[in-house]
C-alpha atoms as a PDB file:
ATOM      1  CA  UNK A   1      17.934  10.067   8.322  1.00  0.00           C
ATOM      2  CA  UNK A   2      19.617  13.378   7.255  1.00  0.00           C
ATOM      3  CA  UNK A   3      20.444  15.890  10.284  1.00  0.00           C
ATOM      4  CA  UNK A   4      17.755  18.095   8.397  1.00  0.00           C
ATOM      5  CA  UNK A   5      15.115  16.228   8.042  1.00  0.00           C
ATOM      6  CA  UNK A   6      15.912  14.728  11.573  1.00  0.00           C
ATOM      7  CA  UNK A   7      15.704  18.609  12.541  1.00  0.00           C
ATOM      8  CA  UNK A   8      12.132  19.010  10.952  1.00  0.00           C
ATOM      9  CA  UNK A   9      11.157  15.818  12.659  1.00  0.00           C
ATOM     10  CA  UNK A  10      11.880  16.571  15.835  1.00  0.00           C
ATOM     11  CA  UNK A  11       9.664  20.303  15.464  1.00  0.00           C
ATOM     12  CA  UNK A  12       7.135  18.788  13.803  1.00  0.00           C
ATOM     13  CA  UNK A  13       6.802  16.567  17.061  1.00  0.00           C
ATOM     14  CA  UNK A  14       7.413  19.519  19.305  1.00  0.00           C
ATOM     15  CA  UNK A  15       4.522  21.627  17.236  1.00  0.00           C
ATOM     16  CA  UNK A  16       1.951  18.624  17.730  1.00  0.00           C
ATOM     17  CA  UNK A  17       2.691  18.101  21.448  1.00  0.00           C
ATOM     18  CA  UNK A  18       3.085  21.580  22.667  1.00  0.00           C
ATOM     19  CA  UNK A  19       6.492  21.101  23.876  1.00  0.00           C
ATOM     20  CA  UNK A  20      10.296  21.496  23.719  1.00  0.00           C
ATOM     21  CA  UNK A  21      11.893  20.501  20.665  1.00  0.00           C
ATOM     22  CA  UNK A  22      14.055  17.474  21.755  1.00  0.00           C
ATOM     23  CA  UNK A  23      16.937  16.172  19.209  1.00  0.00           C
ATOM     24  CA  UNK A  24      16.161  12.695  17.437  1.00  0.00           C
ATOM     25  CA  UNK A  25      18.832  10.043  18.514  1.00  0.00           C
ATOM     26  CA  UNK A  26      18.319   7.622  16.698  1.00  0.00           C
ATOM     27  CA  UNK A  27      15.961   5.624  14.011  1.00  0.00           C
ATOM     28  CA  UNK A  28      15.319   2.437  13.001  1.00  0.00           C
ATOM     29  CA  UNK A  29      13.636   0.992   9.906  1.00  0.00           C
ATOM     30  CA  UNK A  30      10.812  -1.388  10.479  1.00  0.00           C
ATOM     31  CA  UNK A  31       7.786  -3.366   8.939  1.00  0.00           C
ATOM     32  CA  UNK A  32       4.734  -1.242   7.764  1.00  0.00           C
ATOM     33  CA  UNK A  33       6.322   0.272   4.951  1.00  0.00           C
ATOM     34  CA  UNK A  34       4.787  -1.750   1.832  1.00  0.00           C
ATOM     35  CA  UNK A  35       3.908   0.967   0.317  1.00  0.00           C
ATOM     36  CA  UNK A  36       6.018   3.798   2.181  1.00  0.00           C
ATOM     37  CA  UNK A  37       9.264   4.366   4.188  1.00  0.00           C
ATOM     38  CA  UNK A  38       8.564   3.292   8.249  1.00  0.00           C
ATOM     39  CA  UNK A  39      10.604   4.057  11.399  1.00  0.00           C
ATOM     40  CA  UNK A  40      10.471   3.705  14.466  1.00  0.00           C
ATOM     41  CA  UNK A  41      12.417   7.573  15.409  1.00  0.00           C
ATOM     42  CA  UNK A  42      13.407   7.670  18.941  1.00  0.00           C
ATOM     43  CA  UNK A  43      13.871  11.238  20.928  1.00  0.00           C
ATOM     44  CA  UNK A  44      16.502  12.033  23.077  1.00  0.00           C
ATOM     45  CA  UNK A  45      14.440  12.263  26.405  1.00  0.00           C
ATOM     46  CA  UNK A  46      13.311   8.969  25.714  1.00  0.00           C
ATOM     47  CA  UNK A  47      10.205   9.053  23.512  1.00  0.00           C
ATOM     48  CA  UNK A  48       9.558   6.998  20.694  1.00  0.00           C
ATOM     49  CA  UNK A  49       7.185   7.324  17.426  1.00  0.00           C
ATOM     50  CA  UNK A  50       6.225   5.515  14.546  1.00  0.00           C
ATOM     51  CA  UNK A  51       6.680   7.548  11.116  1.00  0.00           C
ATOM     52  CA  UNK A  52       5.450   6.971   7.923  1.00  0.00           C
ATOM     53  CA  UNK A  53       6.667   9.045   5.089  1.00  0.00           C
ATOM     54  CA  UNK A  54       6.526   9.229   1.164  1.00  0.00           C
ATOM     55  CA  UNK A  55       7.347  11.980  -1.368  1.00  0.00           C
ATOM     56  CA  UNK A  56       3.994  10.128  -3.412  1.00  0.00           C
ATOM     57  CA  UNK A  57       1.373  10.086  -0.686  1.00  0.00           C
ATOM     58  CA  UNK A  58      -0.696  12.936  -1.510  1.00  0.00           C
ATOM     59  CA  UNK A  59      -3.164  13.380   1.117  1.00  0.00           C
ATOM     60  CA  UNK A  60      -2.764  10.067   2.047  1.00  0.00           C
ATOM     61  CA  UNK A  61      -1.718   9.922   5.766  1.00  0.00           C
ATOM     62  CA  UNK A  62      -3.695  12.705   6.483  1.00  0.00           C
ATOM     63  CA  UNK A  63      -7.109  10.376   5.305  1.00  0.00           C
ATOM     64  CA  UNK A  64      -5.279   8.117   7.614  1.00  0.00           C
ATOM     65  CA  UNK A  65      -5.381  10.101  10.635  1.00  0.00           C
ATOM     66  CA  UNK A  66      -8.569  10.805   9.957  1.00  0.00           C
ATOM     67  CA  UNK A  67      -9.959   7.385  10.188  1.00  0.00           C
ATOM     68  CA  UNK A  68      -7.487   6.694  12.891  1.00  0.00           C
ATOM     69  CA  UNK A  69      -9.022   9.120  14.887  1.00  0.00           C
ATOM     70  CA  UNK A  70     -12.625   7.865  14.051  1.00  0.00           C
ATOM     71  CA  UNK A  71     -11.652   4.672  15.306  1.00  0.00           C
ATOM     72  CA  UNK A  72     -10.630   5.946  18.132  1.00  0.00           C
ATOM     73  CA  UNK A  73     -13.385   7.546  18.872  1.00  0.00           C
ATOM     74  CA  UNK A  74     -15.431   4.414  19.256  1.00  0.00           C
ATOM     75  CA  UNK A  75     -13.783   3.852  22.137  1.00  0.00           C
ATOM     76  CA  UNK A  76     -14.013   0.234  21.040  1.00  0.00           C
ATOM     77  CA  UNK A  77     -10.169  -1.048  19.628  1.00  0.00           C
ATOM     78  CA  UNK A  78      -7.285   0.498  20.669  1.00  0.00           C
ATOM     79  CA  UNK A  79      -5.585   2.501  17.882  1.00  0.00           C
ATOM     80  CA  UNK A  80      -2.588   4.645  17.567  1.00  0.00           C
ATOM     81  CA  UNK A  81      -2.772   7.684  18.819  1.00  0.00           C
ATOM     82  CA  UNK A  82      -2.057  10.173  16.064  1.00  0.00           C
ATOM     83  CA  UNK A  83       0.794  12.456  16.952  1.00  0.00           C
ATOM     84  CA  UNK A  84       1.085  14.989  13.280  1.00  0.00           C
ATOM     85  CA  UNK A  85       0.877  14.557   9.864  1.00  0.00           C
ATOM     86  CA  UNK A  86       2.650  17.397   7.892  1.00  0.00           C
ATOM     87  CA  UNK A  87       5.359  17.662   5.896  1.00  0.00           C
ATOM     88  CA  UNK A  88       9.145  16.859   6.100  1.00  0.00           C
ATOM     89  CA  UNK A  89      11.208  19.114   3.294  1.00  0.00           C
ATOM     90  CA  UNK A  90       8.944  17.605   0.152  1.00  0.00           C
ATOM     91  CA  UNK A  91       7.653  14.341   2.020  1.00  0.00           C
ATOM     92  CA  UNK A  92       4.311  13.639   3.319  1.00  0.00           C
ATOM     93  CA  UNK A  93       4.928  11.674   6.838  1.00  0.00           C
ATOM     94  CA  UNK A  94       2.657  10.466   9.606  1.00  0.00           C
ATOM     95  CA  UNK A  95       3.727  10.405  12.942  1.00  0.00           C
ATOM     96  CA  UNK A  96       1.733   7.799  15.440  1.00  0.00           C
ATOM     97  CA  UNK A  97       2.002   6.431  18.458  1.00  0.00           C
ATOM     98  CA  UNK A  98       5.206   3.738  18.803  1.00  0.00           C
ATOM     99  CA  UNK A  99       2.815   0.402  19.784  1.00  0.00           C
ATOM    100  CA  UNK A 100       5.065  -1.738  22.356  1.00  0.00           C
ATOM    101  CA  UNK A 101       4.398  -5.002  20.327  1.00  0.00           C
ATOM    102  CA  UNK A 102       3.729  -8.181  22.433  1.00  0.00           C
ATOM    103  CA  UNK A 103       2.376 -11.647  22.512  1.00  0.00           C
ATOM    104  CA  UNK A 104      -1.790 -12.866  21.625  1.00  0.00           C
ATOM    105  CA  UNK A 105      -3.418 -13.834  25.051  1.00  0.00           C
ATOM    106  CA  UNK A 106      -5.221 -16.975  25.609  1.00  0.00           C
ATOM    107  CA  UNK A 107      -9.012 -15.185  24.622  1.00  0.00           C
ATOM    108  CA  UNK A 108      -7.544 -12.894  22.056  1.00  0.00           C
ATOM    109  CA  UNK A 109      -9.598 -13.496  18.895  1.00  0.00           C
ATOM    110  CA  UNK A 110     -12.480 -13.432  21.079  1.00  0.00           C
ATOM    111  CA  UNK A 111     -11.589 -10.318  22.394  1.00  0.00           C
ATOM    112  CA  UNK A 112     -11.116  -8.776  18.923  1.00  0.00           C
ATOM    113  CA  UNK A 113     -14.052 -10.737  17.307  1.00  0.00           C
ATOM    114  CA  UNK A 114     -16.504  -9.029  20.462  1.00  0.00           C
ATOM    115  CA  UNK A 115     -14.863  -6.110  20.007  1.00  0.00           C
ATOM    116  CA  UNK A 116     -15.076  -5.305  16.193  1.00  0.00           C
ATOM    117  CA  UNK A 117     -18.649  -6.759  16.645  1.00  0.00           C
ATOM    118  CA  UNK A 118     -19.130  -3.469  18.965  1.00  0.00           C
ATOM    119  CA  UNK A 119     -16.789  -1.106  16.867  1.00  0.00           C
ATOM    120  CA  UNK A 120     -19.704  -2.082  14.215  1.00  0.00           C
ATOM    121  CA  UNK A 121     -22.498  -1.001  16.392  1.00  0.00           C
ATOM    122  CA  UNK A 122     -21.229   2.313  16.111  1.00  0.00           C
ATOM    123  CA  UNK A 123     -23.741   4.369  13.987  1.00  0.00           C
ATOM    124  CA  UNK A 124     -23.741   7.891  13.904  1.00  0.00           C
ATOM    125  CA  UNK A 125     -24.454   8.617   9.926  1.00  0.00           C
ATOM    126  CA  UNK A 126     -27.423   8.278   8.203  1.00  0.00           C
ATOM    127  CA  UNK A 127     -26.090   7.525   4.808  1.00  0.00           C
ATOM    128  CA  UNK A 128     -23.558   5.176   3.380  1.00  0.00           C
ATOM    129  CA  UNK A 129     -19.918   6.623   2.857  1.00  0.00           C
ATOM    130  CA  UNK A 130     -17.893   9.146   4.213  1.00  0.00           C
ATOM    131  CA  UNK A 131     -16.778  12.704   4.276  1.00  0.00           C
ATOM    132  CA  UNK A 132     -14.379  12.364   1.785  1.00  0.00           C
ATOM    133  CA  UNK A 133     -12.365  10.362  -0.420  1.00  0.00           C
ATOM    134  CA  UNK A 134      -9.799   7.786   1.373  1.00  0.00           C
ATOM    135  CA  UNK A 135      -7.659   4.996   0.063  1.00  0.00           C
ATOM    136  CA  UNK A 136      -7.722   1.299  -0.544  1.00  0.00           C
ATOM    137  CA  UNK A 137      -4.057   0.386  -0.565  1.00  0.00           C
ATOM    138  CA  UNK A 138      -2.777   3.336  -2.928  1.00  0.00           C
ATOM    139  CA  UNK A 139      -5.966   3.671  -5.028  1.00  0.00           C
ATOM    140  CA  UNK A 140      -8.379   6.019  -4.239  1.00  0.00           C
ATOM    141  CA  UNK A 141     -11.747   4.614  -2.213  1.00  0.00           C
ATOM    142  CA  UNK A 142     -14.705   6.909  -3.707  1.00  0.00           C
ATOM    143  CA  UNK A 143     -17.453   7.407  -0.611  1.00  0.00           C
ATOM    144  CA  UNK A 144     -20.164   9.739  -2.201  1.00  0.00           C
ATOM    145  CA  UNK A 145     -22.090   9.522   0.660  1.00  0.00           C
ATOM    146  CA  UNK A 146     -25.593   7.773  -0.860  1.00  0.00           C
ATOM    147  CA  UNK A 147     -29.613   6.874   1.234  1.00  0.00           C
ATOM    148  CA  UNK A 148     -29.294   3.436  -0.550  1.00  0.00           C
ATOM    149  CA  UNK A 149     -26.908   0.871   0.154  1.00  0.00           C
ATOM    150  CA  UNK A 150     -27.250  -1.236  -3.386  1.00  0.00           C
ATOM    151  CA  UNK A 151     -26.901   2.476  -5.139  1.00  0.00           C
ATOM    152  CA  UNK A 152     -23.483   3.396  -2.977  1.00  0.00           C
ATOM    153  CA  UNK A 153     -22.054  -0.368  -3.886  1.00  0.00           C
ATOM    154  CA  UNK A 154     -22.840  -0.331  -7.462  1.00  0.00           C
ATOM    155  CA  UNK A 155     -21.704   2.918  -8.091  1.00  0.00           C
ATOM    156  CA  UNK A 156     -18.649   3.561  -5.269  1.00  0.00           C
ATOM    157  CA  UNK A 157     -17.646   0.543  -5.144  1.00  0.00           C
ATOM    158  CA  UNK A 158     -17.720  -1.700  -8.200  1.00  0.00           C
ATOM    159  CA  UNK A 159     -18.390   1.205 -10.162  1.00  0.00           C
ATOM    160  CA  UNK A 160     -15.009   2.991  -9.297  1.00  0.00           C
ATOM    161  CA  UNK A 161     -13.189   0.180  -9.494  1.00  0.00           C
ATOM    162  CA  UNK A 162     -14.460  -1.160 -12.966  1.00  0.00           C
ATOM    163  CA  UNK A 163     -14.008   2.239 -14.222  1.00  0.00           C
ATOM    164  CA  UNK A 164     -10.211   2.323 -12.646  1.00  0.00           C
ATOM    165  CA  UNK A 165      -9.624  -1.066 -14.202  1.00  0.00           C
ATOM    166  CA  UNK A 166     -11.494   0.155 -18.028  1.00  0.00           C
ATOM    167  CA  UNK A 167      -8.662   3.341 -17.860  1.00  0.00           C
ATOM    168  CA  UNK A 168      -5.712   1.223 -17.039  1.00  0.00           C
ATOM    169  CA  UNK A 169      -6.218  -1.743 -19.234  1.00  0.00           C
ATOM    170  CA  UNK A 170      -7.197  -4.109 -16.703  1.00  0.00           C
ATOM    171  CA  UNK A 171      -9.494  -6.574 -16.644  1.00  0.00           C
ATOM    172  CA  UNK A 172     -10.983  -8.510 -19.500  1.00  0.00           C
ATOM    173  CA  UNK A 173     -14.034  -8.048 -22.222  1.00  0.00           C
ATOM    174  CA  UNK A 174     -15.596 -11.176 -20.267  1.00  0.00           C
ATOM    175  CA  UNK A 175     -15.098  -9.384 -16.631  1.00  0.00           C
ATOM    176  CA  UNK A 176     -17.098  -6.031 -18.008  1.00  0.00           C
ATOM    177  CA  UNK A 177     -19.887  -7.745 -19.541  1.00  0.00           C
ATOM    178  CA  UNK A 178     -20.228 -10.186 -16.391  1.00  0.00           C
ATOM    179  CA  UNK A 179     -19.931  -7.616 -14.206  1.00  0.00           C
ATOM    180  CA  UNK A 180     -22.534  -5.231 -16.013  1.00  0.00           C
ATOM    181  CA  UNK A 181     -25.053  -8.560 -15.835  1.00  0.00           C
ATOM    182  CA  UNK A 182     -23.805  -8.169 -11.615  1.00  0.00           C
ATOM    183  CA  UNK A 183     -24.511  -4.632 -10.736  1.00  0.00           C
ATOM    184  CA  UNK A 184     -27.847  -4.920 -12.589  1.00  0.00           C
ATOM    185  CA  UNK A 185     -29.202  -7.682 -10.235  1.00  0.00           C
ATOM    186  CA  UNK A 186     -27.229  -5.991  -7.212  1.00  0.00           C
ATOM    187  CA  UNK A 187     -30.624  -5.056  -5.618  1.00  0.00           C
ATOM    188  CA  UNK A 188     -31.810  -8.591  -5.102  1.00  0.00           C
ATOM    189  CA  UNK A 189     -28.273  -9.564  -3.490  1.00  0.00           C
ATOM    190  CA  UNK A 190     -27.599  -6.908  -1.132  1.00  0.00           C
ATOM    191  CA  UNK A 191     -30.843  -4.708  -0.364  1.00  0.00           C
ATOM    192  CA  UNK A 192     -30.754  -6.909   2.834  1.00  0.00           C
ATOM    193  CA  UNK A 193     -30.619  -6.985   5.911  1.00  0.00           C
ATOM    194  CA  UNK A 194     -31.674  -3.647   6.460  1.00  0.00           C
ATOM    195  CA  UNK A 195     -28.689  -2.988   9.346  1.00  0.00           C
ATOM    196  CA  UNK A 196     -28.181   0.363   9.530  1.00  0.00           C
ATOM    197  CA  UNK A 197     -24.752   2.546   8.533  1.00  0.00           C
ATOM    198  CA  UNK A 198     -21.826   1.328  10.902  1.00  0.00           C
ATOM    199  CA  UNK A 199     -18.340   2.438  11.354  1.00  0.00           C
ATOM    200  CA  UNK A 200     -16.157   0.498   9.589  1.00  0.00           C
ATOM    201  CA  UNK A 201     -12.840  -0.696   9.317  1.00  0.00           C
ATOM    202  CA  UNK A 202     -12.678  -1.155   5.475  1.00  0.00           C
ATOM    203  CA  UNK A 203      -9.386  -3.259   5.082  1.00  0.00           C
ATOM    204  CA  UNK A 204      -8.743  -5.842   7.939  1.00  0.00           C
ATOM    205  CA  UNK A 205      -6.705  -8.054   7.121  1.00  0.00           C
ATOM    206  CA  UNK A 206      -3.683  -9.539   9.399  1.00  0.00           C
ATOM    207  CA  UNK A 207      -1.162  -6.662   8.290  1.00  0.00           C
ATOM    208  CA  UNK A 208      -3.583  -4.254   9.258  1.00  0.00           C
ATOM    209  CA  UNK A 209      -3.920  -5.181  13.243  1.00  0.00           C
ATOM    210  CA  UNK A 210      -0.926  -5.218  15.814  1.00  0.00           C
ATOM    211  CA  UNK A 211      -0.705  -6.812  19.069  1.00  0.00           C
ATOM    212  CA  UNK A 212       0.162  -4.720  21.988  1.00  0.00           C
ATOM    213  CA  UNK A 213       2.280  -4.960  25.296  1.00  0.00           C
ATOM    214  CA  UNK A 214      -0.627  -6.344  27.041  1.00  0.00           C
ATOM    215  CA  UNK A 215      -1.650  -8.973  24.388  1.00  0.00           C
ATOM    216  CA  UNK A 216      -4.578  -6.927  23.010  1.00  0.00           C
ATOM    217  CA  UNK A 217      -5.743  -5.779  19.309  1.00  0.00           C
ATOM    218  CA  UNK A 218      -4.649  -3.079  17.756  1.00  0.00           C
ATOM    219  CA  UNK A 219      -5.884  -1.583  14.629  1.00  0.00           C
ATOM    220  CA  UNK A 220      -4.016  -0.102  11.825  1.00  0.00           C
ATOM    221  CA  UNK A 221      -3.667   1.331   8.399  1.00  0.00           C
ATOM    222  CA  UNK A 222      -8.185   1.986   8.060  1.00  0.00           C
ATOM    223  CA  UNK A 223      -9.505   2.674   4.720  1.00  0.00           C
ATOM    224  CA  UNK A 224     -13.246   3.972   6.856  1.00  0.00           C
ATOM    225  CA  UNK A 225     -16.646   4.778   5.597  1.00  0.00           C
ATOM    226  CA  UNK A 226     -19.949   4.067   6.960  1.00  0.00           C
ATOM    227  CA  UNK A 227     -21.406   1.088   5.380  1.00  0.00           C
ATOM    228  CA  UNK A 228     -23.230  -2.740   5.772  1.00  0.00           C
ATOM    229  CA  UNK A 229     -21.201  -4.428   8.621  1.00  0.00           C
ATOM    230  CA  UNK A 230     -20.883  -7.649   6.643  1.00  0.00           C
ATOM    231  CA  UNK A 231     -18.535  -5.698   4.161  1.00  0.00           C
ATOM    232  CA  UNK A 232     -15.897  -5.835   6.952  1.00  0.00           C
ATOM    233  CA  UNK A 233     -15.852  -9.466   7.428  1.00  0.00           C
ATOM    234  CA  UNK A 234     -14.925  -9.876   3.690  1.00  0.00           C
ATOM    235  CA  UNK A 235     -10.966  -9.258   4.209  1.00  0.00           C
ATOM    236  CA  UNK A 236     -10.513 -11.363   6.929  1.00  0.00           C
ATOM    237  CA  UNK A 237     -12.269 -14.436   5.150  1.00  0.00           C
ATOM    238  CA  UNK A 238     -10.568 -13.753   2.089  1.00  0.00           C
ATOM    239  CA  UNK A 239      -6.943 -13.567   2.869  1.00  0.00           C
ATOM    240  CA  UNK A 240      -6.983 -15.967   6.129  1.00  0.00           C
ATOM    241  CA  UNK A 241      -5.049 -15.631   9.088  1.00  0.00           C
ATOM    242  CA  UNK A 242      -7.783 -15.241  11.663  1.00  0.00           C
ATOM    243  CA  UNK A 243      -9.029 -18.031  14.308  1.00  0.00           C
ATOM    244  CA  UNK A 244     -12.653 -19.098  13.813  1.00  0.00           C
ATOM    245  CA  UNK A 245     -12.793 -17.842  17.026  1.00  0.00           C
ATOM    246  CA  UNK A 246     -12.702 -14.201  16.356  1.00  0.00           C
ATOM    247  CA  UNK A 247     -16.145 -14.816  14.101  1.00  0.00           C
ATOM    248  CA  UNK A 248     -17.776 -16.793  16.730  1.00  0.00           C
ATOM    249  CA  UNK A 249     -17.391 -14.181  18.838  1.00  0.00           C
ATOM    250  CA  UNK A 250     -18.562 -11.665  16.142  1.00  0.00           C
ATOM    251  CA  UNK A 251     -21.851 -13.898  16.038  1.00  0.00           C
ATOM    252  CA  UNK A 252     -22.611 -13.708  19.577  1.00  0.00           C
ATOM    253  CA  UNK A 253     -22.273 -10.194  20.272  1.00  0.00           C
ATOM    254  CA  UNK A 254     -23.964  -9.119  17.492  1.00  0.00           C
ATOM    255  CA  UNK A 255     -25.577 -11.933  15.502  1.00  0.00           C
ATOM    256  CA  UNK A 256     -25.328 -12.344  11.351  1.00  0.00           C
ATOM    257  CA  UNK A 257     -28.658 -12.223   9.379  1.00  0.00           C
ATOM    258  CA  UNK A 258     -28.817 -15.860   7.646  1.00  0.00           C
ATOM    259  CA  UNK A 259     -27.103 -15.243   3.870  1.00  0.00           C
ATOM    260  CA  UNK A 260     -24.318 -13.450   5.638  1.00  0.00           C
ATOM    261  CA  UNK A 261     -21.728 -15.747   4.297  1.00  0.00           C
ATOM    262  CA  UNK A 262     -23.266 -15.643   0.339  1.00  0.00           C
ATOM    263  CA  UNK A 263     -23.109 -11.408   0.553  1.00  0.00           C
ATOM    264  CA  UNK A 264     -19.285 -11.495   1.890  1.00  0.00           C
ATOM    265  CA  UNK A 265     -18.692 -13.168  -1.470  1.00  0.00           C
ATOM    266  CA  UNK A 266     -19.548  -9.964  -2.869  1.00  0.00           C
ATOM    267  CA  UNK A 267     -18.045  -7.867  -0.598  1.00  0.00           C
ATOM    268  CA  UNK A 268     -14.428  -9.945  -1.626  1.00  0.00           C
ATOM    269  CA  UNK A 269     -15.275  -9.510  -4.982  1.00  0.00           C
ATOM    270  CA  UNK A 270     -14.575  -5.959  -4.057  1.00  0.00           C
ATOM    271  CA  UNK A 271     -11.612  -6.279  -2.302  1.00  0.00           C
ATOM    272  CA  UNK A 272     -10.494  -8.378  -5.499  1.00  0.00           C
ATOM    273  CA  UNK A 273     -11.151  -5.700  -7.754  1.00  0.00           C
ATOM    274  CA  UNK A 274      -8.885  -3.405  -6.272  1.00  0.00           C
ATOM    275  CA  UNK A 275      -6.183  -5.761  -6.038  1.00  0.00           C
ATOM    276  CA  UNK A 276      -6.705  -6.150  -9.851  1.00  0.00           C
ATOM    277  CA  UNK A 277      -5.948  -2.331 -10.073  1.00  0.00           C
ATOM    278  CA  UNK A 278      -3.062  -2.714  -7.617  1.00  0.00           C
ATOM    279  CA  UNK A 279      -1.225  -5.393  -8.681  1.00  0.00           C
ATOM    280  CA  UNK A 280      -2.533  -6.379 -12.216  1.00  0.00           C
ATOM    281  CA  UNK A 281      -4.052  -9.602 -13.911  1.00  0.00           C
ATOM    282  CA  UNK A 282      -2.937 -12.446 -11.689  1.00  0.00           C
ATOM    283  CA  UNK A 283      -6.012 -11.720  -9.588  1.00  0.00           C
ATOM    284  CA  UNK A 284      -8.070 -11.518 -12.453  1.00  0.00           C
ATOM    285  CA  UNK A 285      -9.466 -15.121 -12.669  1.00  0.00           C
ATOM    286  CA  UNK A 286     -10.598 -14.739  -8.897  1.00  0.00           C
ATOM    287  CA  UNK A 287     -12.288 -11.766  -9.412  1.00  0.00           C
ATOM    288  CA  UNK A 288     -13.873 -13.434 -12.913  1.00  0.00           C
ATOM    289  CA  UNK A 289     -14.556 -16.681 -10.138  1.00  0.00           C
ATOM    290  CA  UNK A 290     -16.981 -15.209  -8.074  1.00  0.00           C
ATOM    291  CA  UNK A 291     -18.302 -12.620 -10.714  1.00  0.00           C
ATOM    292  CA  UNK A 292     -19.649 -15.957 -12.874  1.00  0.00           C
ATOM    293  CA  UNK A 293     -21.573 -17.215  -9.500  1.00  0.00           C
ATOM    294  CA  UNK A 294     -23.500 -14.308  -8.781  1.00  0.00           C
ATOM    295  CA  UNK A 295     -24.200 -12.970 -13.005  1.00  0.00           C
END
């Protein structure tokens, strides 16, 4: 890091906490950068921050403090605790909270399966969506906040993706068509249950949670909105790497409707979508996979 930038580091920190500006000593790359530069930046008297930076992200990390901050306020998961996000020279950067990593206790994933359960039961908004316009990865998430459910799926979600995928030159003739035959018969898939608007997550999957000093979760790196609780179980089922035990414990604080496991197919399909925009045709026949079931 540059003595200048480390300069408009350290009073960018000193602006957010109301304090002395103390020099940076020293910084160390680290994991959480797929898509941008992460350090861990450590202060002379001792402090130490997480900081995410990018001369592409837009308003990027400042979406992401604002669902970090959501989350927060559940008072349900632990999440960093959102120190700035400004600008460094012409980078965007995020400053959080340094988590002290650590090792999964014994009742972890039902700790975190009770506890997103409750994160879920969080309902504050009487439509579907959000404020504003987040991100998915590095594509835009579209949350025109909508009454109906079906209507705020068909359009913000496989709507905005279909049309990202149409402008890029994505997708296939066959995945269109299929997926026009989908959205039209949406209603009779997903107009139940009739749960109402919960705080969601919107991307969990096992790069998006830490595990802190005292062997608890942590979550990371939200794409929120206000929408069916079921949609948030999609991730983790689709890309693995959590213990049955975390959805067990799901079900018994706050049990499925019957179906549950037929909508998440859906709710993938989703996920798929945007991975088609993100990283191109190889995820195309799993997206045309579980398009074919439901058309």
């Amino acid at each position: 890091m540059s003595s200048v930038r480390s300069e408009a580091l350290a009073d960018l920190i000193a602006d957010a906490t109301a304090g002395p500006t103390t020099a940076v000593s020293k910084v160390q790359s680290c994991s959480g950068g797929c898509i941008h530069r992460a350090e861990i930046v450590h202060l002379a008297d001792g402090r130490k921050y997480f900081v995410k930076s990018s001369r592409n992200a837009s308003d990027m990390f400042a979406q992401e403090a604002l669902g970090l901050a959501a989350l927060a306020e559940s008072k349900t998961l632990r999440t960093p605790r959102v120190i700035a996000a400004g600008m460094l020279g012409g980078e965007s950067c995020l400053v959080l909270e340094a988590i002290e990593a650590g090792s999964q206790r014994s009742d972890f994933w039902k700790t975190f399966g009770s506890q997103f359960a409750e994160l879920h039961r969080v309902s504050t908004a009487e439509r579907f969506g959000w404020s504003t316009e987040n991100y998915l990865g590095s594509n835009v998430q579209s949350n025109e906040a909508k009454e109906d459910w079906v209507e705020f799926f068909a359009e913000c979600r496989f709507g905005y993706q279909l049309r990202l995928a149409r402008n890029r030159g994505l997708g296939s003739r066959e995945l269109f068509k299929i997926m026009d035959r989908l959205v039209s018969r949406l209603d009779g898939y997903l107009s139940c249950p009739k749960d109402p608007p919960s705080l969601l997550h919107g991307d969990l999957w096992s790069g998006n949670y830490l595990v802190d000093q005292d062997g608890h979760p942590v979550l990371i790196d939200p794409a929120v909105y206000y929408g069916r609780r079921e949609a948030d179980l999609a991730m983790p089922l689709l890309f693995g790497g959590f213990s049955p035990d975390f959805f067990d414990a799901y079900g018994e604080a706050w049990p499925l409707t019957d179906g549950w496991r037929d909508r998440v197919e859906l709710y993938k399909l989703y996920h798929l979508l945007n991975h088609l925009n993100l990283f191109g045709s190889g995820y195309l026949d799993s997206c045309l996979e579980i398009a074919r079931r439901f058309a």
